[in-house]
N, C-alpha and C. Protein backbone atom coordinates (compact mmCIF):
# COMPACT_ATOMS: atom_id res chain seq x y z
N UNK A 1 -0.77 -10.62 6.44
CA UNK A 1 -1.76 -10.46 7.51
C UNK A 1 -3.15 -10.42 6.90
N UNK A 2 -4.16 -10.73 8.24
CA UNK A 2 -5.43 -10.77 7.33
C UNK A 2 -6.39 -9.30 7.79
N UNK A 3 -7.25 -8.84 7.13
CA UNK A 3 -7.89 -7.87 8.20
C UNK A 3 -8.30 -8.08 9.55
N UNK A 4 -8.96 -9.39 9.55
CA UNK A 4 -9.00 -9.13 11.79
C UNK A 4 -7.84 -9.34 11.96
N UNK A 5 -6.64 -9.39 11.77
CA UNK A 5 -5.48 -9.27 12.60
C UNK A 5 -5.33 -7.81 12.30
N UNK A 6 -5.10 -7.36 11.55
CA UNK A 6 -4.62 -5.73 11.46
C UNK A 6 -5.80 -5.10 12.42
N UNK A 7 -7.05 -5.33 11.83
CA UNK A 7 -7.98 -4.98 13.10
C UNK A 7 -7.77 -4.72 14.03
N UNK A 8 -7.62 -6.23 14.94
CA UNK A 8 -7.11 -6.62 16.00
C UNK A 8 -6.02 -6.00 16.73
N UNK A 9 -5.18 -6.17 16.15
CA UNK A 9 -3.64 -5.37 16.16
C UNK A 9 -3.18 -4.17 16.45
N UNK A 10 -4.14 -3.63 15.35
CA UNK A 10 -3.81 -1.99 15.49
C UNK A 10 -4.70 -0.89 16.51
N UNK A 11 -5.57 -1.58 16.35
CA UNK A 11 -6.63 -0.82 17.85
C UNK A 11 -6.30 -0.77 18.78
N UNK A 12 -5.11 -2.51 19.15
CA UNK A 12 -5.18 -2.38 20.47
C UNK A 12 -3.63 -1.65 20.72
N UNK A 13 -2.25 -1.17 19.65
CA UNK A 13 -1.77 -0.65 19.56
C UNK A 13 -1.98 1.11 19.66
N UNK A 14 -3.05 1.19 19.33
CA UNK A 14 -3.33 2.85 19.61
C UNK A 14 -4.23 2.84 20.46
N UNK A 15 -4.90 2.03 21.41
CA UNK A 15 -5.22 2.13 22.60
C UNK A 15 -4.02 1.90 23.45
N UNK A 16 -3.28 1.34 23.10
CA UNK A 16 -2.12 1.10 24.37
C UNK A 16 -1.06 3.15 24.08
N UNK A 17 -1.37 4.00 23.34
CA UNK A 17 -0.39 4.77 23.26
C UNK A 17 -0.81 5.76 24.37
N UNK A 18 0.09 6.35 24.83
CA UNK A 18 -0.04 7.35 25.88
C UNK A 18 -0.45 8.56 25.69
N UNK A 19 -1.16 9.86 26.50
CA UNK A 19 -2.17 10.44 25.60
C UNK A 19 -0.87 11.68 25.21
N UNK A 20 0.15 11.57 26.10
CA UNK A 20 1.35 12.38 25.94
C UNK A 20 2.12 12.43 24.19
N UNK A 21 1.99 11.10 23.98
CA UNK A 21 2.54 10.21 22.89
C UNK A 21 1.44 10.16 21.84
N UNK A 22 0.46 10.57 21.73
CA UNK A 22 -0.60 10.51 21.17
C UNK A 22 -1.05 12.12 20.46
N UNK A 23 -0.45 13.21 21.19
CA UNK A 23 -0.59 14.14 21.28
C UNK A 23 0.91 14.74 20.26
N UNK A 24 1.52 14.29 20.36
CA UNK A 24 3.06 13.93 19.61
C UNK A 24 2.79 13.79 18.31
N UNK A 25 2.00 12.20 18.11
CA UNK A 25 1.83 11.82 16.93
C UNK A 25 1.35 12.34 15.93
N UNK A 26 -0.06 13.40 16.56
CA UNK A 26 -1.18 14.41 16.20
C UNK A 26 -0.14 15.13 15.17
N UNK A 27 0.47 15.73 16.06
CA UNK A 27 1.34 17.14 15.60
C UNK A 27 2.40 16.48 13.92
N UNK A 28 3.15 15.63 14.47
CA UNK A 28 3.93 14.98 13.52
C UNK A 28 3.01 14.78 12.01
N UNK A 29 1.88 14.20 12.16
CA UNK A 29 1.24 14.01 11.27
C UNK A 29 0.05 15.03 10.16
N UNK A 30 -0.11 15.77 11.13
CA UNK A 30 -0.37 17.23 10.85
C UNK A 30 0.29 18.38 10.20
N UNK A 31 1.87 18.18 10.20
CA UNK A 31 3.04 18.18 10.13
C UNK A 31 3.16 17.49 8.72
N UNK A 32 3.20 16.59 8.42
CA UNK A 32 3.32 16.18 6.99
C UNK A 32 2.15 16.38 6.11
N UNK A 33 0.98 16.31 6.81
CA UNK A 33 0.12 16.92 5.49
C UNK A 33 -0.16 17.90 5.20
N UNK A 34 0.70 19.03 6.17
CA UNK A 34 0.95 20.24 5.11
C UNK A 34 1.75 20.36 4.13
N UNK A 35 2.31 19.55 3.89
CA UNK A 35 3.26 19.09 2.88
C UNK A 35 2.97 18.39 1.40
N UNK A 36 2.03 17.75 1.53
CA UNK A 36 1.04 17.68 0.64
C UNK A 36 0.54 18.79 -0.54
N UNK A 37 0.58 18.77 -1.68
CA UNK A 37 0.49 18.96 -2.92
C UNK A 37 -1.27 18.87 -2.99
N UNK A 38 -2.15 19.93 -2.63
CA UNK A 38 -3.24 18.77 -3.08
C UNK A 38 -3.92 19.95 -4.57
N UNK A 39 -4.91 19.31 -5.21
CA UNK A 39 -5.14 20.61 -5.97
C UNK A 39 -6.66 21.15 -5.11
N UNK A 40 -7.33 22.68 -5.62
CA UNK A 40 -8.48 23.35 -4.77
C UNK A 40 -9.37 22.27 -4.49
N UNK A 41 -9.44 22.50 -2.93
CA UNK A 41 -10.99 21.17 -2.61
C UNK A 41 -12.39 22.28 -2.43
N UNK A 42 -13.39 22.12 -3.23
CA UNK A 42 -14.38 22.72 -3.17
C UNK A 42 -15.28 21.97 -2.00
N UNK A 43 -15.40 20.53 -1.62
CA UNK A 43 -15.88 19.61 -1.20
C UNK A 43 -14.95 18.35 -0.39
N UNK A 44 -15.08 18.60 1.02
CA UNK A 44 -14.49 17.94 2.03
C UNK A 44 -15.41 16.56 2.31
N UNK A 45 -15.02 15.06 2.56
CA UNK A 45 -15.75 14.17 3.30
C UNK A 45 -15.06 13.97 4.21
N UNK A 46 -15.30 14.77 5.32
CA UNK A 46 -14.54 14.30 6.61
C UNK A 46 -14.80 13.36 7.54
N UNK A 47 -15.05 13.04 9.10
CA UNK A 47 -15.69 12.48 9.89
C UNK A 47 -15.32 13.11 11.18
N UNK A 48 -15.84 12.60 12.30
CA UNK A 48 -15.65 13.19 14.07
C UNK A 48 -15.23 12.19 14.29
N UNK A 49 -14.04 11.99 15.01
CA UNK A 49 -13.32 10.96 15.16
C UNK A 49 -13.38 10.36 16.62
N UNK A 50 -13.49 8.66 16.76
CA UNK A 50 -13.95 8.52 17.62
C UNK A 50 -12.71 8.60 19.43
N UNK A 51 -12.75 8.77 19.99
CA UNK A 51 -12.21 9.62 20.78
C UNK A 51 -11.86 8.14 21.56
N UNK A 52 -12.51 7.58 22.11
CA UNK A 52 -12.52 6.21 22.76
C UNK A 52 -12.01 5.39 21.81
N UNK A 53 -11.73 5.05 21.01
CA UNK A 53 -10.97 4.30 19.59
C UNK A 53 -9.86 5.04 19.54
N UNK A 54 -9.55 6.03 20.19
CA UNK A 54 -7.83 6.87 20.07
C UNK A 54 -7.95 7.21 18.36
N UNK A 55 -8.99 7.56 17.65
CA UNK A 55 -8.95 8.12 16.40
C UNK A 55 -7.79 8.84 16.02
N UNK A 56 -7.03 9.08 14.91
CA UNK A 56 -6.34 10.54 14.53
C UNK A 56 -7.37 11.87 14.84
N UNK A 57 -7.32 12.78 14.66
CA UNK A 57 -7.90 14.31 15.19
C UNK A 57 -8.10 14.74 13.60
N UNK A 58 -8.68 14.56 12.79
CA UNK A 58 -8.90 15.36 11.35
C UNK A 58 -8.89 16.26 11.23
N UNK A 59 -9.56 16.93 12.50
CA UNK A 59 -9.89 18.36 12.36
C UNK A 59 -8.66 19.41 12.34
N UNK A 60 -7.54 18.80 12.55
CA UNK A 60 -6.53 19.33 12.36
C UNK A 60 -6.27 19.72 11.37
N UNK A 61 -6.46 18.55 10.24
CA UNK A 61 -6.02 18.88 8.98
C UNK A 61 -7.22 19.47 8.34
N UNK A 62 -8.59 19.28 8.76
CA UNK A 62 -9.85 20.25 7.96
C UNK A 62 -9.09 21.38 8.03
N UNK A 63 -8.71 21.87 9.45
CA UNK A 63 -8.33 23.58 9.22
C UNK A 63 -7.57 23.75 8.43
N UNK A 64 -6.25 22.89 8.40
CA UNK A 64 -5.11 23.70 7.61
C UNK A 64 -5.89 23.45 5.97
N UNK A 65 -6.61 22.65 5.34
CA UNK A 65 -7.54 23.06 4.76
C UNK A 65 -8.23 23.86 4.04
N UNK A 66 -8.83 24.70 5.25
CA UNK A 66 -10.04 25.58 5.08
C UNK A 66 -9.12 27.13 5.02
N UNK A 67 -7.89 27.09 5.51
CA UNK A 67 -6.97 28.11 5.52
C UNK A 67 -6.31 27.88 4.05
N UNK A 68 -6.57 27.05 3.30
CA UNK A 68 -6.00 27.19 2.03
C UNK A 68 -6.93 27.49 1.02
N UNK A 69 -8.11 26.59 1.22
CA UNK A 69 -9.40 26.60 0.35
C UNK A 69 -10.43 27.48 1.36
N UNK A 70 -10.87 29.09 0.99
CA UNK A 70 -11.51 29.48 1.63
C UNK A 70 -13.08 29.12 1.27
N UNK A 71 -13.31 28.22 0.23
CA UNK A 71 -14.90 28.27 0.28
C UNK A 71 -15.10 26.69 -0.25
N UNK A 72 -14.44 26.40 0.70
CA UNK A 72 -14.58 24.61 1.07
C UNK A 72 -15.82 24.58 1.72
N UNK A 73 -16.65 23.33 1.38
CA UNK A 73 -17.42 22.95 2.53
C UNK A 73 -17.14 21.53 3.26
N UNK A 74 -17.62 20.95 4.22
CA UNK A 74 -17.14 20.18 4.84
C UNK A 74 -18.48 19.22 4.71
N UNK A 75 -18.35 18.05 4.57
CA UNK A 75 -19.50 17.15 4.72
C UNK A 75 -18.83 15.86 6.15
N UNK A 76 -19.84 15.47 6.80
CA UNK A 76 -19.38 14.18 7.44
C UNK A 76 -20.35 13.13 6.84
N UNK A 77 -19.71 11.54 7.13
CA UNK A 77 -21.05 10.98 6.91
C UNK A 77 -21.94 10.49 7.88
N UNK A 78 -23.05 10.10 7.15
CA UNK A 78 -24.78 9.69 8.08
C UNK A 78 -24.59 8.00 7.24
N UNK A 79 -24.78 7.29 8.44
CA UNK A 79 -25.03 5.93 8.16
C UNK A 79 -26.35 5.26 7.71
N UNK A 80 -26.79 4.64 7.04
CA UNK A 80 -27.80 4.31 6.88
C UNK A 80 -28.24 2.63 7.21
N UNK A 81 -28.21 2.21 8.52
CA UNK A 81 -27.29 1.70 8.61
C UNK A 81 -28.78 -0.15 8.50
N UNK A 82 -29.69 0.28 7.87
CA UNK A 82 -30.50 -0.74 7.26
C UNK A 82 -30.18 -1.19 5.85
N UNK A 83 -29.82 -0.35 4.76
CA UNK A 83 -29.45 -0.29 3.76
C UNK A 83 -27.99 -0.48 3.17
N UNK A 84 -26.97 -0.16 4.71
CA UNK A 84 -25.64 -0.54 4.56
C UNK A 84 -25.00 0.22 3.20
N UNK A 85 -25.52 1.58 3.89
CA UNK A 85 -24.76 2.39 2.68
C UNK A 85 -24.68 3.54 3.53
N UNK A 86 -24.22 4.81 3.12
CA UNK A 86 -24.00 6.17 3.98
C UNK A 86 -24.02 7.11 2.83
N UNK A 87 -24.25 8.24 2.93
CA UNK A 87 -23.77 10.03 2.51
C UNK A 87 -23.37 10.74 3.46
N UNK A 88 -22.82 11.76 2.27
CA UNK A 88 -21.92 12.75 2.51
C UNK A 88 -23.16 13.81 3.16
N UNK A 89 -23.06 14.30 4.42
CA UNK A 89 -24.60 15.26 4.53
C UNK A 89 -23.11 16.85 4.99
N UNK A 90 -23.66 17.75 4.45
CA UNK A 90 -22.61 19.11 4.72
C UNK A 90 -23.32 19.42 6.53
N UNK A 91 -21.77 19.60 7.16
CA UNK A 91 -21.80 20.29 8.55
C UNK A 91 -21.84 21.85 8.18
N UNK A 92 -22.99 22.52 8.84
CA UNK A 92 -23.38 23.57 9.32
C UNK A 92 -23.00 24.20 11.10
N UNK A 93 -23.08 25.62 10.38
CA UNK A 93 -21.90 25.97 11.70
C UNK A 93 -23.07 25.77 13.02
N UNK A 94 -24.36 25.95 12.67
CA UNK A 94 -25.84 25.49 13.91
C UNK A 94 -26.31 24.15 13.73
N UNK A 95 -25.86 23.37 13.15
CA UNK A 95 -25.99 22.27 12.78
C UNK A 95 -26.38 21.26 14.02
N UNK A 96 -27.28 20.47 14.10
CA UNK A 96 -27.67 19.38 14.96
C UNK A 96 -26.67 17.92 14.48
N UNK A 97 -26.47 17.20 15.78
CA UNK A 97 -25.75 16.25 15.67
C UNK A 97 -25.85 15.16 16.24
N UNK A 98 -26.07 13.94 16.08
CA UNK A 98 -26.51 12.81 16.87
C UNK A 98 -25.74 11.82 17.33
N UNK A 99 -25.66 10.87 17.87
CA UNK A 99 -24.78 9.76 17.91
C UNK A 99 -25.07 8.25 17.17
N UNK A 100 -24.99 7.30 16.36
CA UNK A 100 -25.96 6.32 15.16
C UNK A 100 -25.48 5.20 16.50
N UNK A 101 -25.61 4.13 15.70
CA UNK A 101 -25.35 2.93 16.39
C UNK A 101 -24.21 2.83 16.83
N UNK A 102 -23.40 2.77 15.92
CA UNK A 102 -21.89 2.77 16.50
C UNK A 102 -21.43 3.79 17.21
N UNK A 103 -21.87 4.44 17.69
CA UNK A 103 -21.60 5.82 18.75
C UNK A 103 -20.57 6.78 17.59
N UNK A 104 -20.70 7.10 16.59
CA UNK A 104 -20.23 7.82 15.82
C UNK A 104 -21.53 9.19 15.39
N UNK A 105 -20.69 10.26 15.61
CA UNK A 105 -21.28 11.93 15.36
C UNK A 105 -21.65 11.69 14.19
N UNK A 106 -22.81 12.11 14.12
CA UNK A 106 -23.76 12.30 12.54
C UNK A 106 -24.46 13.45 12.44
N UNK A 107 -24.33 13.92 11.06
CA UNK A 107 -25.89 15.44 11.22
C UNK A 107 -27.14 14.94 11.10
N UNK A 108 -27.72 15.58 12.10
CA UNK A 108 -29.17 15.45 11.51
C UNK A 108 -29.49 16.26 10.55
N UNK A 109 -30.67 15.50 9.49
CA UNK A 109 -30.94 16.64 8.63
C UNK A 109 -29.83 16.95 7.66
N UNK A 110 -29.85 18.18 7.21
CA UNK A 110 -28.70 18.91 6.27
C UNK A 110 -28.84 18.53 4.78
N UNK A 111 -27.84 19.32 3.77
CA UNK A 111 -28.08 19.14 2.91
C UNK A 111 -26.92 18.32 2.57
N UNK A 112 -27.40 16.97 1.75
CA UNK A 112 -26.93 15.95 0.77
C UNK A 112 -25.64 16.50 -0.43
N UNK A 113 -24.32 15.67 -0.09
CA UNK A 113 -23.43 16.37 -0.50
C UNK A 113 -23.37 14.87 -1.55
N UNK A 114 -23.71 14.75 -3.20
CA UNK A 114 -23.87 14.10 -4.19
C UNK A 114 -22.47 13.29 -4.24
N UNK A 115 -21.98 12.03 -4.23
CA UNK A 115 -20.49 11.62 -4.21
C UNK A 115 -19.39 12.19 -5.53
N UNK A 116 -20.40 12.23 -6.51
CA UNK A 116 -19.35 13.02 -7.72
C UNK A 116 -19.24 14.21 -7.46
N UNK A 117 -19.55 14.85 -6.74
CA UNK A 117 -19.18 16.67 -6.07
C UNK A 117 -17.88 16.01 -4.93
N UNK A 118 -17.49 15.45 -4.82
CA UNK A 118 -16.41 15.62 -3.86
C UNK A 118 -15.13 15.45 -4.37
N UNK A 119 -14.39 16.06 -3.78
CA UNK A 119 -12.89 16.24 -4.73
C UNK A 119 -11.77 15.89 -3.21
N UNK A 120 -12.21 15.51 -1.88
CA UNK A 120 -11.35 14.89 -1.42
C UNK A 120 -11.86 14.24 -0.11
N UNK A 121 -11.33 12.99 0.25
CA UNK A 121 -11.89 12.01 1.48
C UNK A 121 -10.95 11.62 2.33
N UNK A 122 -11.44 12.17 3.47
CA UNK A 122 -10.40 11.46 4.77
C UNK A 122 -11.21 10.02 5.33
N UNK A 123 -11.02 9.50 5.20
CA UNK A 123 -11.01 7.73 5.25
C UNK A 123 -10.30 7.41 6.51
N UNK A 124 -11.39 6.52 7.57
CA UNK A 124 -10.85 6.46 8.45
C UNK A 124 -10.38 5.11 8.55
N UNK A 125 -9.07 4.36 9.34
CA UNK A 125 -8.67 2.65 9.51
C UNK A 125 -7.78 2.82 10.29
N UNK A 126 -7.81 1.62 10.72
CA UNK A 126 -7.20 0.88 11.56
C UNK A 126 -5.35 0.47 10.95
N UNK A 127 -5.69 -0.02 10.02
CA UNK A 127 -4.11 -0.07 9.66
C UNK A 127 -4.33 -0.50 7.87
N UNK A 128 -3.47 -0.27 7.30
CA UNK A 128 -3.36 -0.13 5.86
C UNK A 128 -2.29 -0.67 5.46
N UNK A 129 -1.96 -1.14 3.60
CA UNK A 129 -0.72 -1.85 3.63
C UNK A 129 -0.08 -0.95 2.29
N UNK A 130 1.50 -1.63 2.17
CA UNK A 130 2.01 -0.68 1.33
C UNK A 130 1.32 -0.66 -0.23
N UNK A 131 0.19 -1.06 -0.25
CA UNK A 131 -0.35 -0.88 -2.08
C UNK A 131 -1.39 -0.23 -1.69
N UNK A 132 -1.77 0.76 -0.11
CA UNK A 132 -2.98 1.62 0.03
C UNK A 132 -4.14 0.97 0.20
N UNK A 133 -4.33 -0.15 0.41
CA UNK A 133 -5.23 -0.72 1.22
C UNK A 133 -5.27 -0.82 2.39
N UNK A 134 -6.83 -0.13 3.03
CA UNK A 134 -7.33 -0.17 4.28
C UNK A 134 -7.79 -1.26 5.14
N UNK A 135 -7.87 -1.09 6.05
CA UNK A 135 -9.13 -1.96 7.10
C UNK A 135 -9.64 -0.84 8.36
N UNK A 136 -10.93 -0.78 7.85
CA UNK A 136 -11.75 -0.18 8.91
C UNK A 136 -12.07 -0.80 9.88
N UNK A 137 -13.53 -0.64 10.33
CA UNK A 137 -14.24 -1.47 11.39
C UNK A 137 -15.13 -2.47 10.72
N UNK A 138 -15.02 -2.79 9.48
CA UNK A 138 -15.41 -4.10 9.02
C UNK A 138 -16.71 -4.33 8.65
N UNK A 139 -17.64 -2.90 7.91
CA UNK A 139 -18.85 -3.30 7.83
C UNK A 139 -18.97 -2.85 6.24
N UNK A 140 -17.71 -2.41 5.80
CA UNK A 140 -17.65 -2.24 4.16
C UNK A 140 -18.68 -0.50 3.64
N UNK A 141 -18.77 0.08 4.86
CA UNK A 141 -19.50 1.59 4.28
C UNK A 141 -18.51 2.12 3.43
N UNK A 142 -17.73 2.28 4.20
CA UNK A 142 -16.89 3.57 3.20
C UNK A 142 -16.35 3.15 1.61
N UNK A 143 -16.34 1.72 1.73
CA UNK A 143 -15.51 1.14 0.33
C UNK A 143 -16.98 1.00 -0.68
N UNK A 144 -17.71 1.15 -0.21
CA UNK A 144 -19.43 0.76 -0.82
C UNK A 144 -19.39 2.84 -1.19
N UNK A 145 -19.37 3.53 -0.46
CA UNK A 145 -19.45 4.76 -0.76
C UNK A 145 -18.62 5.05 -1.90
N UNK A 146 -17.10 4.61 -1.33
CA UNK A 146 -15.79 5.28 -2.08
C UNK A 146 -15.93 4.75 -3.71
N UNK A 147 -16.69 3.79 -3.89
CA UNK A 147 -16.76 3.29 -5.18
C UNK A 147 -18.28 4.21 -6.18
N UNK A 148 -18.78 4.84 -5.51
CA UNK A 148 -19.54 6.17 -6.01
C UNK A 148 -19.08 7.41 -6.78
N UNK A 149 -17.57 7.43 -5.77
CA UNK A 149 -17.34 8.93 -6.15
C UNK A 149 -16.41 8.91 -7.30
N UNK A 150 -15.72 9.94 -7.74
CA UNK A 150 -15.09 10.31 -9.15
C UNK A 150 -13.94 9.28 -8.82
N UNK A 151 -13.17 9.11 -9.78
CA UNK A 151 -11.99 7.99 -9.91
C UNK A 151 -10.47 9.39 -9.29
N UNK A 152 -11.10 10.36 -9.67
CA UNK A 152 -10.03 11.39 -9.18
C UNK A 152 -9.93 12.22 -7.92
N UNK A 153 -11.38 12.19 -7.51
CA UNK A 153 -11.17 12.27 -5.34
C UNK A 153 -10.03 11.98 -5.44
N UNK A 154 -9.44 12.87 -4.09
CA UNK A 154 -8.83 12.02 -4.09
C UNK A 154 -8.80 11.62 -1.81
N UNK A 155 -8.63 10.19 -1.71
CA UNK A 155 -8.99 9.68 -0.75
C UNK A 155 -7.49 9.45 0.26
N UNK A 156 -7.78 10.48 1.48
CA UNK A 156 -6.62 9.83 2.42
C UNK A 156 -7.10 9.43 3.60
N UNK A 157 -6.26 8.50 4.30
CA UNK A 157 -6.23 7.92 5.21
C UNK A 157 -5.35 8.24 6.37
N UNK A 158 -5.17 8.59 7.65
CA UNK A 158 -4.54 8.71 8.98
C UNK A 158 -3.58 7.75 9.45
N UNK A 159 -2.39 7.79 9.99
CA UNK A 159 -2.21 6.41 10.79
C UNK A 159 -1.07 6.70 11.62
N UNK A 160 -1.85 5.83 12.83
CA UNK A 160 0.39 6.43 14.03
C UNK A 160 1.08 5.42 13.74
N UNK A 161 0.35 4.53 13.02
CA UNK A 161 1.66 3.77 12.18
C UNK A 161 1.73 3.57 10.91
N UNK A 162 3.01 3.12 10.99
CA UNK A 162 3.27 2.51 8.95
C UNK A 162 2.85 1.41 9.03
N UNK A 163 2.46 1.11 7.51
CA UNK A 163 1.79 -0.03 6.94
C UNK A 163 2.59 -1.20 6.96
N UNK A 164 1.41 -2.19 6.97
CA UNK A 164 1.79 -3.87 7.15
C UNK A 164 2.19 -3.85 5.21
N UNK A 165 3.07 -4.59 5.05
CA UNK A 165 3.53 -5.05 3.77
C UNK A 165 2.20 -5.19 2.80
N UNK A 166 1.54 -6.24 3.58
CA UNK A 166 0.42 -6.98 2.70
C UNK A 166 -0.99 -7.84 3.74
N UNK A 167 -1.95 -6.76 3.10
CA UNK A 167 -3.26 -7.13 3.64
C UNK A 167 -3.77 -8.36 2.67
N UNK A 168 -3.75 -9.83 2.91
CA UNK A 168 -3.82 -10.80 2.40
C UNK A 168 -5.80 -10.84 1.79
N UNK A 169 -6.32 -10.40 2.26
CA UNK A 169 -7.52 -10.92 2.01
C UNK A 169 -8.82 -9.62 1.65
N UNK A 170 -7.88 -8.91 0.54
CA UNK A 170 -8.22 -8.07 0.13
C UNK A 170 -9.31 -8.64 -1.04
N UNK A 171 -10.59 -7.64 -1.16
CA UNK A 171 -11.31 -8.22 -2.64
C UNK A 171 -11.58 -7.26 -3.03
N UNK A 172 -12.33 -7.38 -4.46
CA UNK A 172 -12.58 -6.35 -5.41
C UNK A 172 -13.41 -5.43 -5.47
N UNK A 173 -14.13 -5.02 -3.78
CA UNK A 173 -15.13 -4.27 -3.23
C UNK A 173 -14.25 -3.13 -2.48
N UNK A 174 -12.84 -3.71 -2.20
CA UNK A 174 -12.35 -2.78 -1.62
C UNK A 174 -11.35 -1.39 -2.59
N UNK A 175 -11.47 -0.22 -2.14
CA UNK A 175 -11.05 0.88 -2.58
C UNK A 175 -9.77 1.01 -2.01
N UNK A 176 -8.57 1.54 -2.42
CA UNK A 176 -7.45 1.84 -2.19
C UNK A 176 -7.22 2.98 -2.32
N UNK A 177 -6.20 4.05 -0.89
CA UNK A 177 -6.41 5.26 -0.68
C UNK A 177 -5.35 5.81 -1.89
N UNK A 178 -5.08 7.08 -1.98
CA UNK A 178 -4.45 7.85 -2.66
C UNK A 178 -3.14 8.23 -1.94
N UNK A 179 -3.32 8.24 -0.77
CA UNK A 179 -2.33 8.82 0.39
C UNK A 179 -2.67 8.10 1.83
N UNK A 180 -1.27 7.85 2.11
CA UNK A 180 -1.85 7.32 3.95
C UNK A 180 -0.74 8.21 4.81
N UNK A 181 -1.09 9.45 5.60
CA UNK A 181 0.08 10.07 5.91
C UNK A 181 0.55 9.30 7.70
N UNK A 182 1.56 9.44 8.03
CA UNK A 182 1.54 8.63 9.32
C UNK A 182 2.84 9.90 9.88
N UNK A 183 3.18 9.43 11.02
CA UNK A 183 4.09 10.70 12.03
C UNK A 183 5.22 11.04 11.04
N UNK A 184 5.68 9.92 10.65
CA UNK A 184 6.96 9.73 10.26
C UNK A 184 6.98 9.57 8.48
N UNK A 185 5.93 9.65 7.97
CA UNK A 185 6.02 9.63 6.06
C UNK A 185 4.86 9.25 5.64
N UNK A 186 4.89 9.94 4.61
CA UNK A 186 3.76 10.33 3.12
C UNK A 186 3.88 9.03 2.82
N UNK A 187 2.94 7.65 2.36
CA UNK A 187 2.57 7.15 1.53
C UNK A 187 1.66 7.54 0.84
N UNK A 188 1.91 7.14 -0.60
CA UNK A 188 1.59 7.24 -1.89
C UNK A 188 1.14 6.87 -2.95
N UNK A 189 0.30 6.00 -3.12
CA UNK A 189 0.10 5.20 -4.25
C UNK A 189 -1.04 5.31 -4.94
């Protein structure tokens, strides 16, 4: 497959899921990444997930998280979106919040969370294949970021489904996750 088909494919697969069935998936998957091995995260890159895109819910797993690591902080990212790059900016509990172009939650302001300070990334896509390659929404931020941070982040990804075999038109800009957890099993690579 190529990325606009997984694109394609998988959006309109988790727009077609029911919010009953969706709510299911949450749990299941939430559900396996407590299961997860991770070592202390001092430094979270999370995101607000987009709600109209049927996102996974992160915040699920920030908590179970923040209940393990009590002096985690949480960063989301801010797009920059002339420069086609983003940071990590830390969420504050009074924190201001905006909506960018793509109707995605951003902080205003805040303090700048450096990419070698982060020790773990929830990475958001559309569908992924079995060697941990993603496809987002296709504008290359996060793989332009993810190639900043330490080689030992470590970077996971969401999904209500399992991975396509093979994302054909992969290049050497793109980053490959560490973990892709889905309802039903831990990938790994």
């Amino acid at each position: 497959m190529i990325k606009n088909t997984v694109r394609k494919e998988f959006l309109q697969r988790r727009m077609n899921l029911p919010e009953d069935e969706l709510q299911k998936q949450t749990a299941l998957i939430a559900s396996n990444f407590k299961k997860l091995v991770l070592p202390p995260v001092n430094y979270l890159l999370s995101y607000h997930p987009l709600v109209n895109r049927r996102e996974f819910d992160v915040s699920v797993c920030e908590e179970i998280l923040k209940e393990q690591n009590l002096i985690m902080r949480v960063g989301w990212p801010k797009i920059h979106v002339d420069l086609l790059d983003m940071e990590a900016v830390l969420v504050e509990k009074d924190g201001l919040f905006i909506k960018n172009k793509f109707n995605i939650l951003e902080p205003i302001g805040g303090i700048v969370i450096p990419p070698l300070q982060l020790d773990l990334i929830f990475v958001p896509l559309l569908g992924f294949d079995t060697r941990g390659y993603r496809v987002g929404y296709g504008k290359g931020y996060y793989d332009r970021y993810l190639a900043q941070c330490r080689p030992e982040a470590i970077k996971i990804g969401f999904s209500f489904f399992d991975a396509v075999e093979y994302i054909e038109d992969i290049d050497e800009f793109d980053v490959p996750l560490n973990f892709c957890i889905t309802p039903h099993r831990i990938y790994e690579f």
